[in-house]
N, C-alpha and C. Protein backbone atom coordinates (compact mmCIF):
# COMPACT_ATOMS: atom_id res chain seq x y z
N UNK A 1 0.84 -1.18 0.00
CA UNK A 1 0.00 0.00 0.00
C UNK A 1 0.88 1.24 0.00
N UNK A 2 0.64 1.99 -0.85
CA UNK A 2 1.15 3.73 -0.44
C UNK A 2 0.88 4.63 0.33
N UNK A 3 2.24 4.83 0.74
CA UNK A 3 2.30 5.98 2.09
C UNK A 3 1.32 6.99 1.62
N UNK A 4 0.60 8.00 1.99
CA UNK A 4 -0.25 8.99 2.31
C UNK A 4 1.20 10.09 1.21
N UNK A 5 2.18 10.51 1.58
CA UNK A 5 2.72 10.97 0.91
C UNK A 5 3.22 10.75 -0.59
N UNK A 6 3.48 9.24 -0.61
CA UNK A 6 3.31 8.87 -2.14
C UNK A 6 1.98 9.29 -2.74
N UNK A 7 1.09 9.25 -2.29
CA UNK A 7 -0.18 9.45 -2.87
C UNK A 7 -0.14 11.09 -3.24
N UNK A 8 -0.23 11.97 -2.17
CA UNK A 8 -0.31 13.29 -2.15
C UNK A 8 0.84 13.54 -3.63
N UNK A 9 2.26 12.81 -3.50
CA UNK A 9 2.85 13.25 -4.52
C UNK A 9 2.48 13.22 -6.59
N UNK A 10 1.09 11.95 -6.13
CA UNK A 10 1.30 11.29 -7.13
C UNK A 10 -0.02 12.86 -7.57
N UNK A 11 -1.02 12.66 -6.44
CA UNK A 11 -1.81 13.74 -6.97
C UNK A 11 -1.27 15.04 -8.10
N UNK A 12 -0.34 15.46 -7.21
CA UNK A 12 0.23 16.48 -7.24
C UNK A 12 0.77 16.92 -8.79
N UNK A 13 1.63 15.45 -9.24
CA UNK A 13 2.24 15.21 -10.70
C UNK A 13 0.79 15.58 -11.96
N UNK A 14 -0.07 14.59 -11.10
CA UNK A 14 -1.33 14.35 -12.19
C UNK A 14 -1.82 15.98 -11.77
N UNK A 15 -2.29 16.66 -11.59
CA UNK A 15 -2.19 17.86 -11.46
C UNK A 15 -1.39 19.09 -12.35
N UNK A 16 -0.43 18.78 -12.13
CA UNK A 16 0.51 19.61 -12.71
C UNK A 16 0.91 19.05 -14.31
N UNK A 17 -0.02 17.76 -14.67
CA UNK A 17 -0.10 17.61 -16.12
C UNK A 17 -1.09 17.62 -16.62
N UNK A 18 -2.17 17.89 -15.80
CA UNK A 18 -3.72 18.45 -16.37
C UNK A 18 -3.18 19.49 -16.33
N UNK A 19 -2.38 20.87 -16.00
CA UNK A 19 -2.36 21.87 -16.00
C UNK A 19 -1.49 21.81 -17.38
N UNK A 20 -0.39 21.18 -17.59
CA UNK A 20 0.18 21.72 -19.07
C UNK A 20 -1.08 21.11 -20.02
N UNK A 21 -1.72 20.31 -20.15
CA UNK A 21 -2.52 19.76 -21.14
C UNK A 21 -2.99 20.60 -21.72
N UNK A 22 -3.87 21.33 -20.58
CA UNK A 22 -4.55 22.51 -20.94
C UNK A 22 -3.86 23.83 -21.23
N UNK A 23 -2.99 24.34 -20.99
CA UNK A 23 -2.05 24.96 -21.18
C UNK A 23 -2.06 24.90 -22.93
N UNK A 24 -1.32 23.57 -23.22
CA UNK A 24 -1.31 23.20 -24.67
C UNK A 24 -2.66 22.95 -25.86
N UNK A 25 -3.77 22.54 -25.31
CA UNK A 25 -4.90 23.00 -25.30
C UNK A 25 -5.50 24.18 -25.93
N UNK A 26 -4.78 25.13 -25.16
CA UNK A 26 -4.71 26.61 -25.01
C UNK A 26 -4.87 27.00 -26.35
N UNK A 27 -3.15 26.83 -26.01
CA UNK A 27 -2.31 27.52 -27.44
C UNK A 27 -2.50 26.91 -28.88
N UNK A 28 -3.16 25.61 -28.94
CA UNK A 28 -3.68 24.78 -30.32
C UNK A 28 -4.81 25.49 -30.66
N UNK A 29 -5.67 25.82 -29.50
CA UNK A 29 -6.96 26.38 -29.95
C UNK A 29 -6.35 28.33 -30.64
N UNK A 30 -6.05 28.28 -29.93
CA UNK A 30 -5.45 29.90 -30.70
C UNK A 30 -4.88 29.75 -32.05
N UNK A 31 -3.83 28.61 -31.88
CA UNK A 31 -3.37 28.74 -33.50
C UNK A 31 -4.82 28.43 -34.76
N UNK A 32 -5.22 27.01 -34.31
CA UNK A 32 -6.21 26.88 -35.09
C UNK A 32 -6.90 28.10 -35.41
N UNK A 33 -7.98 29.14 -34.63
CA UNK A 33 -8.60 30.25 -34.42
C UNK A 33 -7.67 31.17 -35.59
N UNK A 34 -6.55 31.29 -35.22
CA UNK A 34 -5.91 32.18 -35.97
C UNK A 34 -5.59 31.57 -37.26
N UNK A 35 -5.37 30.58 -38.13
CA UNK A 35 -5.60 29.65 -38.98
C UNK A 35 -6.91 29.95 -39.21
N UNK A 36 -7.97 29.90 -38.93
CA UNK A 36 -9.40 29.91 -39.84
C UNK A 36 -9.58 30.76 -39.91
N UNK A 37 -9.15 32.47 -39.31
CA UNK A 37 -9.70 33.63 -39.35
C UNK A 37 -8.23 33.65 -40.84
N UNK A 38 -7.69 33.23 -40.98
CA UNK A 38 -6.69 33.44 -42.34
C UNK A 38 -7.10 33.07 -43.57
N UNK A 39 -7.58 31.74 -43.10
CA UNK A 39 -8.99 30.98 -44.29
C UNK A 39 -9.86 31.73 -44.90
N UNK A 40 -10.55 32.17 -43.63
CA UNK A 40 -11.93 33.38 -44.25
C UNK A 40 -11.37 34.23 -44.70
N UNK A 41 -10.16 34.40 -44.63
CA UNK A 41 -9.74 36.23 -45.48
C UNK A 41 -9.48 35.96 -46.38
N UNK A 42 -8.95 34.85 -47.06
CA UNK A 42 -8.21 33.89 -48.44
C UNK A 42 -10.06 33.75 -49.39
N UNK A 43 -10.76 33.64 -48.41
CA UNK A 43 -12.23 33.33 -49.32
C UNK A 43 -12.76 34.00 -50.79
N UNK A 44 -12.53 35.40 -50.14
CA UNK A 44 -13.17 36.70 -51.25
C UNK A 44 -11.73 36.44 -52.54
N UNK A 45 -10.98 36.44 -52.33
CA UNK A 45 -9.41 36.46 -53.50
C UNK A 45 -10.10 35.20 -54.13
N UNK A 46 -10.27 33.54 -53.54
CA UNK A 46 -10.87 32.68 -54.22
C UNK A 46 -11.94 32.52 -55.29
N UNK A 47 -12.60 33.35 -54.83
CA UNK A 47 -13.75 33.66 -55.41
C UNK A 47 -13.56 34.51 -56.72
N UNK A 48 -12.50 35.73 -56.24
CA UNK A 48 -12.85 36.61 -57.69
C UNK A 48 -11.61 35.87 -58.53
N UNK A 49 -10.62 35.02 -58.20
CA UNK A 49 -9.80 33.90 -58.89
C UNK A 49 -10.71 32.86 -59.84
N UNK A 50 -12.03 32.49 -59.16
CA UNK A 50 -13.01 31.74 -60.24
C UNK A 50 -13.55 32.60 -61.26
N UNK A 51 -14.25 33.53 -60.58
CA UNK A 51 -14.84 34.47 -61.80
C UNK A 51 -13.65 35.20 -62.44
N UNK A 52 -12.60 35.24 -62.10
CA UNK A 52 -11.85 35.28 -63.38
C UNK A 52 -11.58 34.59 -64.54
N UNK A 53 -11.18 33.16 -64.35
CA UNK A 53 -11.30 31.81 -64.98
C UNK A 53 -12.23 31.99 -65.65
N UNK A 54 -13.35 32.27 -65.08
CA UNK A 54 -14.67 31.47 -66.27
C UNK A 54 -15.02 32.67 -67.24
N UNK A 55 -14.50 33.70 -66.72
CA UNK A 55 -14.14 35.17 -67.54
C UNK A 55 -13.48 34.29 -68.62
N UNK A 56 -12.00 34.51 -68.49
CA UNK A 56 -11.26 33.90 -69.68
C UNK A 56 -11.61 32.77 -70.13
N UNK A 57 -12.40 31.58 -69.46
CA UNK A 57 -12.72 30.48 -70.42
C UNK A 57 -13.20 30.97 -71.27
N UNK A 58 -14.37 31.81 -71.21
CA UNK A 58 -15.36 32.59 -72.46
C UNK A 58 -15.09 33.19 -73.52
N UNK A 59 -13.44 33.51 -73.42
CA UNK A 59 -13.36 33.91 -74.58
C UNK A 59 -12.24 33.49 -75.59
N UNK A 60 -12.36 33.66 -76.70
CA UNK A 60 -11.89 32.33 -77.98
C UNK A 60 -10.40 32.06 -77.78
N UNK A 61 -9.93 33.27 -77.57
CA UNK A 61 -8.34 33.43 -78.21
C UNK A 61 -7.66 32.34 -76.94
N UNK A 62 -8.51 31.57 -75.82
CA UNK A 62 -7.94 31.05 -74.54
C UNK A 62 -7.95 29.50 -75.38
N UNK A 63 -9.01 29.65 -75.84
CA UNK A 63 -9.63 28.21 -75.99
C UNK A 63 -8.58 27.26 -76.96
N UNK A 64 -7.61 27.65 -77.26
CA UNK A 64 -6.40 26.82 -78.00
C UNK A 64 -5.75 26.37 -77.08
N UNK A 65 -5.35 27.01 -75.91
CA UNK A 65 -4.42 26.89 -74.76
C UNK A 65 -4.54 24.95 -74.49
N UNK A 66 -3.65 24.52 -73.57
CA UNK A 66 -3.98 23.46 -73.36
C UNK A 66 -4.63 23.17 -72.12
N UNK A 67 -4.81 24.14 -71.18
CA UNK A 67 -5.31 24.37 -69.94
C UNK A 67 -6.78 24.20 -70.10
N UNK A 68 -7.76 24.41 -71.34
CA UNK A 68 -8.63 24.36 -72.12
C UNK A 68 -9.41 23.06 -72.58
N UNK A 69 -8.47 22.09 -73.05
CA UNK A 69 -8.49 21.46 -73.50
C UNK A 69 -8.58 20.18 -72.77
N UNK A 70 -10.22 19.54 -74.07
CA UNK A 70 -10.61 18.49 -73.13
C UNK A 70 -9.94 16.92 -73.30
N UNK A 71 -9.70 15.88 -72.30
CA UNK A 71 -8.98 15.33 -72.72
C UNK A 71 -9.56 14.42 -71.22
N UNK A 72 -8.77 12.74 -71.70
CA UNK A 72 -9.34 11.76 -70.59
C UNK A 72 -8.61 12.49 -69.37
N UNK A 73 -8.81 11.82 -68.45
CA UNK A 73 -8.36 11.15 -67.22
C UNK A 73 -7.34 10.04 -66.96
N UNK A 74 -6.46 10.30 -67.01
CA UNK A 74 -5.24 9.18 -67.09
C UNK A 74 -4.78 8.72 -65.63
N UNK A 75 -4.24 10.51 -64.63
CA UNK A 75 -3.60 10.23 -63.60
C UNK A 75 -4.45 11.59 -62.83
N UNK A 76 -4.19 11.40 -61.38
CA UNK A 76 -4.80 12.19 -60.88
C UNK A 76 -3.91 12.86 -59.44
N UNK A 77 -3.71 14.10 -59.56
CA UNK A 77 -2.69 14.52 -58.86
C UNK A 77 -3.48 15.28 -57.53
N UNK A 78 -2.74 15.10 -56.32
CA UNK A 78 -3.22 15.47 -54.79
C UNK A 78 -2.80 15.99 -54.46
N UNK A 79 -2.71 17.41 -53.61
CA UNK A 79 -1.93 17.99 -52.96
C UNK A 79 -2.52 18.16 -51.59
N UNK A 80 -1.81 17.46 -50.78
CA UNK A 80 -1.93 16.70 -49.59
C UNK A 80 -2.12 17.88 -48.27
N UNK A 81 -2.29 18.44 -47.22
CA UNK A 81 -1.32 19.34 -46.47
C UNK A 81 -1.66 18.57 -45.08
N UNK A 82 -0.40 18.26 -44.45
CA UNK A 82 -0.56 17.57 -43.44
C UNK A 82 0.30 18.64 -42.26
N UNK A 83 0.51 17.91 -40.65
CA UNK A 83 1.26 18.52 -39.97
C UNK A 83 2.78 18.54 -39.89
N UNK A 84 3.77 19.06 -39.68
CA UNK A 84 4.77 18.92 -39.73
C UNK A 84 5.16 18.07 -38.10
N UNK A 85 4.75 18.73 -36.85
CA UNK A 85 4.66 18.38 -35.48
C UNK A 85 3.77 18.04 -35.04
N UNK A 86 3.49 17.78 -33.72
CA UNK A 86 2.57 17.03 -32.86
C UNK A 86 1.31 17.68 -32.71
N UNK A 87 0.34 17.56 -31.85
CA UNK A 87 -0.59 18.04 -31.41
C UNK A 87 -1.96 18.24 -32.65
N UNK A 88 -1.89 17.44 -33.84
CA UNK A 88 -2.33 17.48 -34.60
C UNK A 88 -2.78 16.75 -35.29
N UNK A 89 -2.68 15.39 -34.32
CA UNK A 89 -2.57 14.00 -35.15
C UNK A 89 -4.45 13.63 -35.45
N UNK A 90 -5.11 13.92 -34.63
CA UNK A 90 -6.89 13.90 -35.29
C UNK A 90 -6.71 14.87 -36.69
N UNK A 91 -6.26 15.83 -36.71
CA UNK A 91 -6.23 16.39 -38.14
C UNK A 91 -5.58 15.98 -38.96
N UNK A 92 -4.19 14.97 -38.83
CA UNK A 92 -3.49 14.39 -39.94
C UNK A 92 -3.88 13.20 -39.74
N UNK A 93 -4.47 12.34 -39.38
CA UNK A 93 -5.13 10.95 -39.72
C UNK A 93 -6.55 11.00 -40.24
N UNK A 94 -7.55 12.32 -40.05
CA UNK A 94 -8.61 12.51 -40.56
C UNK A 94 -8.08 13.10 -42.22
N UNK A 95 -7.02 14.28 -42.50
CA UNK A 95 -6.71 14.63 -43.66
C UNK A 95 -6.01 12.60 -44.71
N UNK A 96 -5.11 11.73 -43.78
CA UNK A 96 -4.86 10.73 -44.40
C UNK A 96 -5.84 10.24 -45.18
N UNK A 97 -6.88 10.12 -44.31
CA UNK A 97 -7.98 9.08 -44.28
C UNK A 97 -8.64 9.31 -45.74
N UNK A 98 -8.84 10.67 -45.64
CA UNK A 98 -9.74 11.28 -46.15
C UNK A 98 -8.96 11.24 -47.70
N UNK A 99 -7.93 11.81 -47.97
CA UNK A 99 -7.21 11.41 -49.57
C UNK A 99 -7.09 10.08 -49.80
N UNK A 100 -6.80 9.32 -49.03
CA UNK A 100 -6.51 8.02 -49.51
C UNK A 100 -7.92 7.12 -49.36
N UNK A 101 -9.65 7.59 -49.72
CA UNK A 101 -10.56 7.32 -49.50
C UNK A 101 -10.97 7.56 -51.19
N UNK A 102 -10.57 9.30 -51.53
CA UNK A 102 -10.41 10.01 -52.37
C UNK A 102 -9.82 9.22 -53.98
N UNK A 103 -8.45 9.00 -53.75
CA UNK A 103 -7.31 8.10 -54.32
C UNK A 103 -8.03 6.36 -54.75
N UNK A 104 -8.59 5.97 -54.01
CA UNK A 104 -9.19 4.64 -54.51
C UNK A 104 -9.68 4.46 -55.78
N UNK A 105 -8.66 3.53 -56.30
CA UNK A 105 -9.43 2.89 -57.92
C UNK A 105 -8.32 4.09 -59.06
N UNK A 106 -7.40 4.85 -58.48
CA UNK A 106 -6.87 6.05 -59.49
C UNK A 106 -5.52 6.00 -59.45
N UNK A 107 -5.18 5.95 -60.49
CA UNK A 107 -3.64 6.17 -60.54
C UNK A 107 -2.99 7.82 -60.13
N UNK A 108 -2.96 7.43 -58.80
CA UNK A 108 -2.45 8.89 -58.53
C UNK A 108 -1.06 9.42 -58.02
N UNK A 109 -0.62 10.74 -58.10
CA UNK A 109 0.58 11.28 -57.92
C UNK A 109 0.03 12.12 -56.57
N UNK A 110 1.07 11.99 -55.81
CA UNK A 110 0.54 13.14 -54.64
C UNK A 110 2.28 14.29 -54.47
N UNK A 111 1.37 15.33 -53.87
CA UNK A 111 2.35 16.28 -53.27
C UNK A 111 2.18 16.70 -52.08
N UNK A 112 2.82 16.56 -51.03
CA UNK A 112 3.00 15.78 -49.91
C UNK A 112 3.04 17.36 -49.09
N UNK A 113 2.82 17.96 -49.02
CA UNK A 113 2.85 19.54 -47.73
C UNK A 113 2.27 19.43 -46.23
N UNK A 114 4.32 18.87 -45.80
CA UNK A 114 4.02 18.47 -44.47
C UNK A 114 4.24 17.15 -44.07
N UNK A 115 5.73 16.93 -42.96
CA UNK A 115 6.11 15.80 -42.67
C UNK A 115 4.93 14.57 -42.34
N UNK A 116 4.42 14.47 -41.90
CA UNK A 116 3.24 13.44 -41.32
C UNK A 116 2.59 12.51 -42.53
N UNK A 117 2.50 13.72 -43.57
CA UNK A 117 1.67 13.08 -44.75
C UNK A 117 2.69 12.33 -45.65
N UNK A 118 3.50 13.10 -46.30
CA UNK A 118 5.17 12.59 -46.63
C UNK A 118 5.41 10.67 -46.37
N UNK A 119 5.20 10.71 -45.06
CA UNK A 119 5.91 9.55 -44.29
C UNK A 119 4.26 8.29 -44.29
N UNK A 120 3.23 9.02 -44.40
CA UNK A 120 2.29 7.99 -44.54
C UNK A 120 2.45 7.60 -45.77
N UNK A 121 2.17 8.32 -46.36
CA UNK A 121 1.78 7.93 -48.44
C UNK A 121 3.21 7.32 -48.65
N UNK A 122 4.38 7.28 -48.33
CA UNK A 122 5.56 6.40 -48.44
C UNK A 122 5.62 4.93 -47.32
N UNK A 123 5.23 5.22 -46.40
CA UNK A 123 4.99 3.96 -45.58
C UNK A 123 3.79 3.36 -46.41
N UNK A 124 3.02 4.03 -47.18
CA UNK A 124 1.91 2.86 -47.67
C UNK A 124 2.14 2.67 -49.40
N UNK A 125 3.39 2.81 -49.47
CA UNK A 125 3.49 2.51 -51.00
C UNK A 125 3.01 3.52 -52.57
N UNK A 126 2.60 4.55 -51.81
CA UNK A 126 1.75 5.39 -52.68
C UNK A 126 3.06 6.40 -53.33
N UNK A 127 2.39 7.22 -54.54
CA UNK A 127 3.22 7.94 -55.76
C UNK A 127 3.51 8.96 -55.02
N UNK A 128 4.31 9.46 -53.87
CA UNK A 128 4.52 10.67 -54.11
C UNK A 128 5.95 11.58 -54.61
N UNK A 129 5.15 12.51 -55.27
CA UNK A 129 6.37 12.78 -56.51
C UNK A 129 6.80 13.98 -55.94
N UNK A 130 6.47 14.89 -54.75
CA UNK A 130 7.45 15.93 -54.56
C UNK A 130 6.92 16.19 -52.86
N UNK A 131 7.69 16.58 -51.89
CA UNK A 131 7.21 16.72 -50.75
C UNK A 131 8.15 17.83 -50.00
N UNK A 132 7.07 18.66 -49.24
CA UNK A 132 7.88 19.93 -48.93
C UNK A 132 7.72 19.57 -47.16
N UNK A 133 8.85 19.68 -46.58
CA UNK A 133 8.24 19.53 -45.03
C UNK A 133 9.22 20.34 -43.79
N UNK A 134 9.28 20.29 -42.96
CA UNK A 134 9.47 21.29 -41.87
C UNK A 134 9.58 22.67 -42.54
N UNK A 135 8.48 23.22 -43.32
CA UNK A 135 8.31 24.53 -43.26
C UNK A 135 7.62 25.12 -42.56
N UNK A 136 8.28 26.57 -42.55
CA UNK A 136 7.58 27.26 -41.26
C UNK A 136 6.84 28.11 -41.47
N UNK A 137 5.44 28.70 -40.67
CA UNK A 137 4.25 29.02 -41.59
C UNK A 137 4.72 30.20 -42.40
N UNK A 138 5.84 31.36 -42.07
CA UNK A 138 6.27 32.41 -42.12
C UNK A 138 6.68 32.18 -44.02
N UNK A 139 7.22 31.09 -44.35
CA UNK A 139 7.51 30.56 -46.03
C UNK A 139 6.70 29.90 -46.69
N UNK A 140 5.51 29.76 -46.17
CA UNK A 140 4.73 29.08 -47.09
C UNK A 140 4.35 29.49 -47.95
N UNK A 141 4.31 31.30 -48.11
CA UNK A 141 3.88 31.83 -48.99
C UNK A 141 4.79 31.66 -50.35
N UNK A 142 5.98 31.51 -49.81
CA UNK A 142 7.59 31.56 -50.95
C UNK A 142 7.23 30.45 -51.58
N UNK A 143 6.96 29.53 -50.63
CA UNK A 143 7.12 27.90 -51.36
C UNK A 143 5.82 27.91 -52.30
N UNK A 144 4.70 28.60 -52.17
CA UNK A 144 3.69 28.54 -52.99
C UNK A 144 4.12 28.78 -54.73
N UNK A 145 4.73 29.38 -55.08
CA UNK A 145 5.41 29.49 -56.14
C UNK A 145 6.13 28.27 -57.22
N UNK A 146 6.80 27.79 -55.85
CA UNK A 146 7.14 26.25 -56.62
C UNK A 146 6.54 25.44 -56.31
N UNK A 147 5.33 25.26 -55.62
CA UNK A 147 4.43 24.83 -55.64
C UNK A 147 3.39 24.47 -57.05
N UNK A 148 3.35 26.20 -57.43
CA UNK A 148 1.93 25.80 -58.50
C UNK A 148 3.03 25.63 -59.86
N UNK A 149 4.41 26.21 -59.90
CA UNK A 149 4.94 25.75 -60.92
C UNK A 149 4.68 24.00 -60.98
N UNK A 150 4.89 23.28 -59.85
CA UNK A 150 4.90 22.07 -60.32
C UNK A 150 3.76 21.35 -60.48
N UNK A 151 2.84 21.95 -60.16
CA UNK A 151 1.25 21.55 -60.14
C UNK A 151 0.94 21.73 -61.70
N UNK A 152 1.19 23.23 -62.74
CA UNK A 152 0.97 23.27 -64.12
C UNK A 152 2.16 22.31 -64.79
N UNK A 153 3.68 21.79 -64.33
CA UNK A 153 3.96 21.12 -65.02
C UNK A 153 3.36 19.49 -65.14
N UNK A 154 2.91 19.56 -64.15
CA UNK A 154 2.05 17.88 -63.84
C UNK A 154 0.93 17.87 -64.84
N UNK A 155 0.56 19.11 -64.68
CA UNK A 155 -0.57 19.20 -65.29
C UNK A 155 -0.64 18.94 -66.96
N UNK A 156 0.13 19.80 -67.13
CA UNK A 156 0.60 19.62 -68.57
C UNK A 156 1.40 18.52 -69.55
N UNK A 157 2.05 17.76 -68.69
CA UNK A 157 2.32 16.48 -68.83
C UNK A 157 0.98 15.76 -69.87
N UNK A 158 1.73 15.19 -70.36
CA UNK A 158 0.95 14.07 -71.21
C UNK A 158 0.90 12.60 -70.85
């Protein structure tokens, strides 16, 4: 049996790690919060990015382009975004789940944004053809660049 003081100590531990939990808790809920209030501001740019598109689909001089142009379904390319660190793992096993649900029955290529995802789609045998990871949110904007470059060369691929 335990001394009265083992006990008090043990309280004490469990205590003082409900207190970081929440602590960490905390600060996930803030980032997230601050993450979706970034989302909603990205919304309105999305939007007038479509009605631009369907602007230029409409008119002739586009319609040669190959971006245009209709054509099968051969391969089908993913761009993944997973976590790089911890505290995130319901969101990177729900984002797994969820592409590789997606991916069934398709010959697909993925692009991997974000250690977690990277290391699944290679632990499970899957195509991935380029993967960006421990970036920090401060460059994501940089990396977006070689990002969609490699997204139109995939694209354009035959």
């Amino acid at each position: 049996m335990s001394s009265t003081r083992e006990i008090k100590q043990r309280i004490k531990n469990i205590e003082s790690v409900e207190q970081l939990v929440r602590a960490m808790y905390m600060v996930a809920s803030t980032q997230l919060r601050h993450c979706n209030n970034k989302l909603i501001g990205v919304d309105p740019i999305v939007k007038e990015l479509r009605r631009k598109m369907d602007e230029l689909a409409s008119v002739d001089a586009v319609r040669g382009l190959p971006y245009y142009e209709e054509r099968p379904i051969r391969n089908s390319l993913y761009l993944v975004f997973t976590g790089d660190r911890g505290l995130a793992g319901a969101y990177n096993s729900r984002v797994e789940k969820f592409a590789t649900d997606k991916m069934k029955g398709k010959h697909e290529k993925i692009v991997a944004i974000g250690s977690y995802g990277s290391k699944f789609f290679q632990k499970n045998e899957k195509n991935v053809i380029h993967e960006i990871a421990r970036l920090p949110n401060s460059r994501i904007y940089y990396k977006s660049e070689e990002i969609a470059k490699l997204l139109v060369k995939s694209f354009l691929e035959r």
